[in-house]
Protein backbone atom coordinates (compact mmCIF):
# COMPACT_ATOMS: atom_id res chain seq x y z
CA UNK A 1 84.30 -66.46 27.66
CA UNK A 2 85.05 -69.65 29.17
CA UNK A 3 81.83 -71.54 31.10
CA UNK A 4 81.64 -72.89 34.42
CA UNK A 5 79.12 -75.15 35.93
CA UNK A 6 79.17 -75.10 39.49
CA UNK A 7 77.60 -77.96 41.94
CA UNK A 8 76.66 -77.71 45.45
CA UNK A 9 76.09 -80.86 47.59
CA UNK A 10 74.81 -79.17 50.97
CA UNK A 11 74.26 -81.32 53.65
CA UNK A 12 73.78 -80.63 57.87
CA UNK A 13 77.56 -80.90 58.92
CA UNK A 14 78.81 -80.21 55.61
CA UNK A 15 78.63 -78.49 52.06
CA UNK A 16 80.46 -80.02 48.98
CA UNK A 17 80.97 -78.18 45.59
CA UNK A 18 82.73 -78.95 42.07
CA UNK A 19 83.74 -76.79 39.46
CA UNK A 20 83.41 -78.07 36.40
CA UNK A 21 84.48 -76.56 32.93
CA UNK A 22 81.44 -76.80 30.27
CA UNK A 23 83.71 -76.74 27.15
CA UNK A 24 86.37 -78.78 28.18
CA UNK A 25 84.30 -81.15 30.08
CA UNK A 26 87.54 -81.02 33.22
CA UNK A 27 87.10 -80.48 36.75
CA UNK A 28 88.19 -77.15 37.96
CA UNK A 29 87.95 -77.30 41.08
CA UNK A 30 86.25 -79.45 44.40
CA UNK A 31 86.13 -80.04 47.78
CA UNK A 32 84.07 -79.41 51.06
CA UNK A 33 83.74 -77.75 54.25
CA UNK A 34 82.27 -79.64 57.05
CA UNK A 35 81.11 -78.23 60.25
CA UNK A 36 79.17 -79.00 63.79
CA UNK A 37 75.46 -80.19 62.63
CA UNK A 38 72.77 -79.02 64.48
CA UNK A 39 71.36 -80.28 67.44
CA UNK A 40 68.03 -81.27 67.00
CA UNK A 41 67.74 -81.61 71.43
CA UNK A 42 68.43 -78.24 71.50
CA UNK A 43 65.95 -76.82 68.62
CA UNK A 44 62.99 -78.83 71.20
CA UNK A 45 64.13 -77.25 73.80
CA UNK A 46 64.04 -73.76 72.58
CA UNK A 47 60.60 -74.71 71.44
CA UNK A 48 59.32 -76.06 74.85
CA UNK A 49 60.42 -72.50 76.45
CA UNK A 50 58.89 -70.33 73.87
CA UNK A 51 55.71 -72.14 74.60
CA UNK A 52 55.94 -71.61 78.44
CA UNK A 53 56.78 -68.04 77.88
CA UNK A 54 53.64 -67.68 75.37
CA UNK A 55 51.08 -69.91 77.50
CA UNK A 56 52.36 -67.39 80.61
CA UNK A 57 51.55 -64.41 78.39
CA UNK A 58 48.17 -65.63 77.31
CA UNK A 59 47.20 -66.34 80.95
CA UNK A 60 48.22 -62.99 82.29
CA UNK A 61 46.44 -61.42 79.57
CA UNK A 62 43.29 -63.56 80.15
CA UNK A 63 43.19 -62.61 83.50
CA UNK A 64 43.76 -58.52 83.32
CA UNK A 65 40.92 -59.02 80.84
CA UNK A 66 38.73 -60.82 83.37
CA UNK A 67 40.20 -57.90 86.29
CA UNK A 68 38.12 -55.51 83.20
CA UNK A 69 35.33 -57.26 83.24
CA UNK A 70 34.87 -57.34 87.15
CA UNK A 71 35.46 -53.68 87.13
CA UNK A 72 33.07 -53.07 84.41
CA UNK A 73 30.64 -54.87 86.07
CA UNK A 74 30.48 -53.49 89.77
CA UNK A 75 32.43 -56.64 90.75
CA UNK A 76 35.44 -56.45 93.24
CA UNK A 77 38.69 -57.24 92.59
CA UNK A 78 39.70 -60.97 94.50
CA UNK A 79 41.84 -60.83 97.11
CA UNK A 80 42.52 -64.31 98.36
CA UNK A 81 42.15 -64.13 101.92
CA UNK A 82 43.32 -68.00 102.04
CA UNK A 83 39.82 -69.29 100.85
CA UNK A 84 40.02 -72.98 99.21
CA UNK A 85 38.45 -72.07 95.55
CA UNK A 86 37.58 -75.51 94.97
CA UNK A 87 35.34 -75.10 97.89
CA UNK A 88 33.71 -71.78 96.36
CA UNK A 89 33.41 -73.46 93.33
CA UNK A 90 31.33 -76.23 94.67
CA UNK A 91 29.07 -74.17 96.56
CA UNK A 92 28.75 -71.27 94.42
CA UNK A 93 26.39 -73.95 91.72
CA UNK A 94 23.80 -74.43 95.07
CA UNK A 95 24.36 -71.68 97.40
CA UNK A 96 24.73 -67.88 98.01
CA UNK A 97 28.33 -66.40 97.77
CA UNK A 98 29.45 -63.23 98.58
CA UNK A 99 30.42 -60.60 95.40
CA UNK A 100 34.09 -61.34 97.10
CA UNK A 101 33.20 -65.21 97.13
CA UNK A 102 32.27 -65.05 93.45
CA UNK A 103 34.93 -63.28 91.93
CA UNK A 104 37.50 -65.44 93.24
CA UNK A 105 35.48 -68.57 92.24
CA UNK A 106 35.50 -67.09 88.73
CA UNK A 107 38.87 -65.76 88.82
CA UNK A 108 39.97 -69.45 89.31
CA UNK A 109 38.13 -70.71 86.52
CA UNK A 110 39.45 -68.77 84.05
CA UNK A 111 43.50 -69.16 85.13
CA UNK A 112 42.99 -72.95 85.26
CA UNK A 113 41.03 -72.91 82.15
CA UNK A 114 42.14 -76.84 80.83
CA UNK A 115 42.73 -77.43 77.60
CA UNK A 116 41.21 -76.57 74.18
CA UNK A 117 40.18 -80.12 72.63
CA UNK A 118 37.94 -82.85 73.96
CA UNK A 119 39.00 -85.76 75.99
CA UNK A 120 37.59 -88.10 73.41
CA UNK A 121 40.13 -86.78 71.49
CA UNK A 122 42.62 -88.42 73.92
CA UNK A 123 41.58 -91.76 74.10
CA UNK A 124 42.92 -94.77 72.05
CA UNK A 125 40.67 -95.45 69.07
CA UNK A 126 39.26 -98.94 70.45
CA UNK A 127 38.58 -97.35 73.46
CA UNK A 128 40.38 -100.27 75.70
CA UNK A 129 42.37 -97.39 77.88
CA UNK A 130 45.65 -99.19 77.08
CA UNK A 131 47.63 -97.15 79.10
CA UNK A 132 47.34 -95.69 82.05
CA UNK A 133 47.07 -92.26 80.71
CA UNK A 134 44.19 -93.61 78.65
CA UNK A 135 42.36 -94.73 81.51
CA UNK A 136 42.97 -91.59 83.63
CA UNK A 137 41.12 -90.29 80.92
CA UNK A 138 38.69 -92.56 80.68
CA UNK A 139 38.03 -91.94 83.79
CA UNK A 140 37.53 -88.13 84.11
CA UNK A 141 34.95 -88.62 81.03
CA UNK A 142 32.96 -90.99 82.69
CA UNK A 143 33.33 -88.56 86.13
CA UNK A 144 32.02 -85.79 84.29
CA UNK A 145 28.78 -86.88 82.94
CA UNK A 146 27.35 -86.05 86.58
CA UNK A 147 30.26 -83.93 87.76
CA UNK A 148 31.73 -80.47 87.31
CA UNK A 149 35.29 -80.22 87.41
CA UNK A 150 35.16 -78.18 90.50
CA UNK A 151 33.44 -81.24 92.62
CA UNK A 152 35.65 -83.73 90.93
CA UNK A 153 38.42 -81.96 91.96
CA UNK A 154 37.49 -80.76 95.43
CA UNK A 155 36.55 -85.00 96.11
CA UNK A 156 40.27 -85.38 95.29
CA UNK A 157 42.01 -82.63 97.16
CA UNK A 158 39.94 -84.22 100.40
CA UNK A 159 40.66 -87.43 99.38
CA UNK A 160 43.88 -87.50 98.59
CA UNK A 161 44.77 -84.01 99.06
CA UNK A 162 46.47 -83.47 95.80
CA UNK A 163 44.65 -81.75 92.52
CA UNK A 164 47.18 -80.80 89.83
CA UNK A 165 49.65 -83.32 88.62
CA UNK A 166 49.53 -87.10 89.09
CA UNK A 167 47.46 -88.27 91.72
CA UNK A 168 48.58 -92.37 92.24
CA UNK A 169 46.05 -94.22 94.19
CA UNK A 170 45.82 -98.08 94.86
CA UNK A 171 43.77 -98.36 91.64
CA UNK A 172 45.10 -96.27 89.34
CA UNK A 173 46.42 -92.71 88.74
CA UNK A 174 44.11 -90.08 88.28
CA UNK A 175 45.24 -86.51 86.03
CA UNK A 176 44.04 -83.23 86.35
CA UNK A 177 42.68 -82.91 83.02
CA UNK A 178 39.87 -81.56 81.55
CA UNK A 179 38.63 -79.81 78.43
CA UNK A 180 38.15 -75.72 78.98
CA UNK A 181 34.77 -76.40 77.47
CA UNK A 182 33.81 -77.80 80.68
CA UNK A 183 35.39 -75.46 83.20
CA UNK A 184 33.27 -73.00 81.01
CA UNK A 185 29.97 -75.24 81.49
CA UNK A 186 30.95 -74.97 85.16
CA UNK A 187 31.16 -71.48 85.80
CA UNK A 188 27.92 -70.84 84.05
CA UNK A 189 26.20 -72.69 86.31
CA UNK A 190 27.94 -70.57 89.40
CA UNK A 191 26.92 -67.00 87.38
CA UNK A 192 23.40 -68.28 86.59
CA UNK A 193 22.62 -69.39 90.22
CA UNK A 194 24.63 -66.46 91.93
CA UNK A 195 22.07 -64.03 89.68
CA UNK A 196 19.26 -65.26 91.80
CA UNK A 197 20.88 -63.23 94.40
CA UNK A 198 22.65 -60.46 92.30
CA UNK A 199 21.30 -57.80 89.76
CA UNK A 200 25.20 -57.25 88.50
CA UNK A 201 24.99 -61.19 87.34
CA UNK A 202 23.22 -60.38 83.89
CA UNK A 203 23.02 -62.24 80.39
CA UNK A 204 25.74 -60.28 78.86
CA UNK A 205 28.51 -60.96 81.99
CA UNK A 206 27.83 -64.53 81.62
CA UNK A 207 28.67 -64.70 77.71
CA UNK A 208 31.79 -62.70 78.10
CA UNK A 209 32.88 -64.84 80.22
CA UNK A 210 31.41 -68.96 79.68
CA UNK A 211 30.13 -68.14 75.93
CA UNK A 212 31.75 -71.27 73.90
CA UNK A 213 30.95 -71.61 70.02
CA UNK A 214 33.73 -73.66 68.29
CA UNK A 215 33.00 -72.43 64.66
CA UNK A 216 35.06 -69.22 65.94
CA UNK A 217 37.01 -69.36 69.18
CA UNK A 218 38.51 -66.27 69.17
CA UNK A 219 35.35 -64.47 70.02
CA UNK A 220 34.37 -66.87 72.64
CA UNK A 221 34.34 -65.84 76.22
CA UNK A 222 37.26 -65.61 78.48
CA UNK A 223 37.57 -69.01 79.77
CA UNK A 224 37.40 -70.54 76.00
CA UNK A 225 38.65 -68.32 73.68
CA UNK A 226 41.80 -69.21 71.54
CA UNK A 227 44.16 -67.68 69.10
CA UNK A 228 43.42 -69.45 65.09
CA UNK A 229 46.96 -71.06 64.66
CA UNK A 230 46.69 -69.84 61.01
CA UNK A 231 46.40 -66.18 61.87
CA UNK A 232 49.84 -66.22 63.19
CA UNK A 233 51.30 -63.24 65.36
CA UNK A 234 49.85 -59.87 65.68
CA UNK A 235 46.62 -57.80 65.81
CA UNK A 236 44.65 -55.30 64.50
CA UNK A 237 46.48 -52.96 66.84
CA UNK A 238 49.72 -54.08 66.57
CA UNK A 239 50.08 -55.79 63.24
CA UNK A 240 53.06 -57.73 61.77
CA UNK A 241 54.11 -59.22 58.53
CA UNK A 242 54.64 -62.60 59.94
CA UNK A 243 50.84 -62.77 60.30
CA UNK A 244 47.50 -62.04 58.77
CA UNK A 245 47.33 -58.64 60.17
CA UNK A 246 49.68 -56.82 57.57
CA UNK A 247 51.88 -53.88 58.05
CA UNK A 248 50.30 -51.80 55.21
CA UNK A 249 47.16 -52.24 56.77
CA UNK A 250 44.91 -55.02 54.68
CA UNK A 251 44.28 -58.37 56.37
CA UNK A 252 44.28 -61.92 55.24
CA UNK A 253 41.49 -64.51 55.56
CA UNK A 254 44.81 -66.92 56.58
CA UNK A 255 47.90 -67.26 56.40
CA UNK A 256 47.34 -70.04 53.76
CA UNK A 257 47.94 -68.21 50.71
CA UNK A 258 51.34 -67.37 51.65
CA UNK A 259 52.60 -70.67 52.72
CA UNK A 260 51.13 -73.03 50.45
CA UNK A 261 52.58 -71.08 47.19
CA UNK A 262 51.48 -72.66 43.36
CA UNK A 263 52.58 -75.29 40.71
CA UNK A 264 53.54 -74.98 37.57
CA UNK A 265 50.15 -74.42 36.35
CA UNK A 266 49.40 -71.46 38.99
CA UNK A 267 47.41 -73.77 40.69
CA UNK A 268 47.30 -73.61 44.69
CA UNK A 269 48.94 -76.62 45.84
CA UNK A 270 50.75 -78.39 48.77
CA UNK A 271 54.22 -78.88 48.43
CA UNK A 272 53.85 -82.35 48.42
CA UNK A 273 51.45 -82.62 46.08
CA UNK A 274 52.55 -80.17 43.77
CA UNK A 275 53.17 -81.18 40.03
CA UNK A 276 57.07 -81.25 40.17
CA UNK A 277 57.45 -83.03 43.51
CA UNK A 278 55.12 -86.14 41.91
CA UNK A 279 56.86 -85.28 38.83
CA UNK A 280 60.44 -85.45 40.38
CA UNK A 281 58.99 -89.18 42.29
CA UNK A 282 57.99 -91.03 39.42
């Protein structure tokens, strides 16, 4: 039986391959087939829209929660009768709202939640606000130290009567950024002052919706909770084996253990760092 060694070069536009007989050290056979490569413009873009469609999910979500929690707490449903909620906002942290007042208020808070990390996070590392993105965040720290978002952004919309997007003034352009953390801060100062006035305001309302512990932000409250990126998709109610929460019923601590894989020595390693990739470098 005569033996072959094959050879694949594979490439993105193109795959080349040689036949090659072992015992009579000839070439059988070669050649290639090229073909369009892919587009990495287009790969981003499919990327960008399956975020959109997944932060629109997880908003809609977060708010028929929050429509549960009302309801389960004797309080009614918003209706938006064309009050400014940056104005509730503001004085729901000194002044009596109405149960109507309040929901809305709260309602608003948790759709425009901000976002999960801390501004420091943002800044350059010398902390000269190079840019002007850099400053604008610079800025919004410094605001909130004696701020809540609500009044920060409530001084803008009457100021320059724009809130979300870029706001370009004369010194320098402000952005409506600011960490969820602090929208959560905010609204617990609304619920605790609003339960000098209302017995449905209790302890347990206020943690489902402001509670905030970053050792485990999936059981945070509704404004701060978020999703482990290593759990991947699924639940315990509608599990998946593209995720922690396995069809057969068991779940993982992470997805880790899958994705990392072993060395040679059935060690748990990185791919990078694996035995035969420093192996195949040296």
């Amino acid at each position: 039986m005569t033996k072959y060694s094959v050879g694949l070069d594979i490439g993105i536009a193109s795959v080349g391959w040689s036949i090659v007989d072992v015992e009579k050290k000839e070439i059988v056979d070669l050649g290639s087939r090229i073909f369009p490569s892919g587009n990495a413009e287009k790969n981003q873009e499919r990327r960008n829209f399956r975020q959109l469609r997944r932060l629109i999910h997880r908003r809609k979500n977060r708010l028929s929660d929050l429509t549960k929690v009302f309801e389960n707490y004797g309080l009614p449903i918003p209706t938006f009768e064309n009050k400014n909620p940056y104005e509730l906002r503001v004085k729901g942290l000194s002044e009596k709202l109405t149960l109507e007042e309040l929901s809305e208020a709260i309602y608003h808070l948790v759709k425009r939640r901000g976002i999960s990390y801390d501004l420091g996070d943002l800044e350059d590392e010398d902390g000269s606000g190079g840019t002007e993105y850099e400053s604008s965040i610079k800025i919004n720290r410094q605001l909130l130290k004696n701020k809540t978002v609500g009044q920060i952004q409530l001084e803008r919309l009457q100021e320059y009567k724009q809130v979300r997007g870029q706001v370009e003034t004369e010194e320098s352009i402000l952005l409506n950024v600011f960490p969820s953390s602090d929208y959560a801060n905010e609204a617990k100062k609304i619920l605790e002052k609003q339960s000098e006035f209302y017995e449905e305001i209790t302890d347990e309302l206020i943690e489902r919706i402001c509670k905030s512990d970053a050792g485990n932000p999936e059981n945070n409250g509704l404004i701060t909770r978020k999703r482990e990126y290593f759990h991947g998709p699924g639940n315990e109610k509608s599990r998946t084996d593209y995720g922690i929460y396995k069809t057969d019923g068991h779940t993982l601590g992470n997805l880790f253990d899958e994705l990392i894989g072993t060395d040679v020595q059935g060690e748990k390693r990185a791919s990078a760092s694996s035995l035969t990739a420093l192996y195949s470098m040296t």
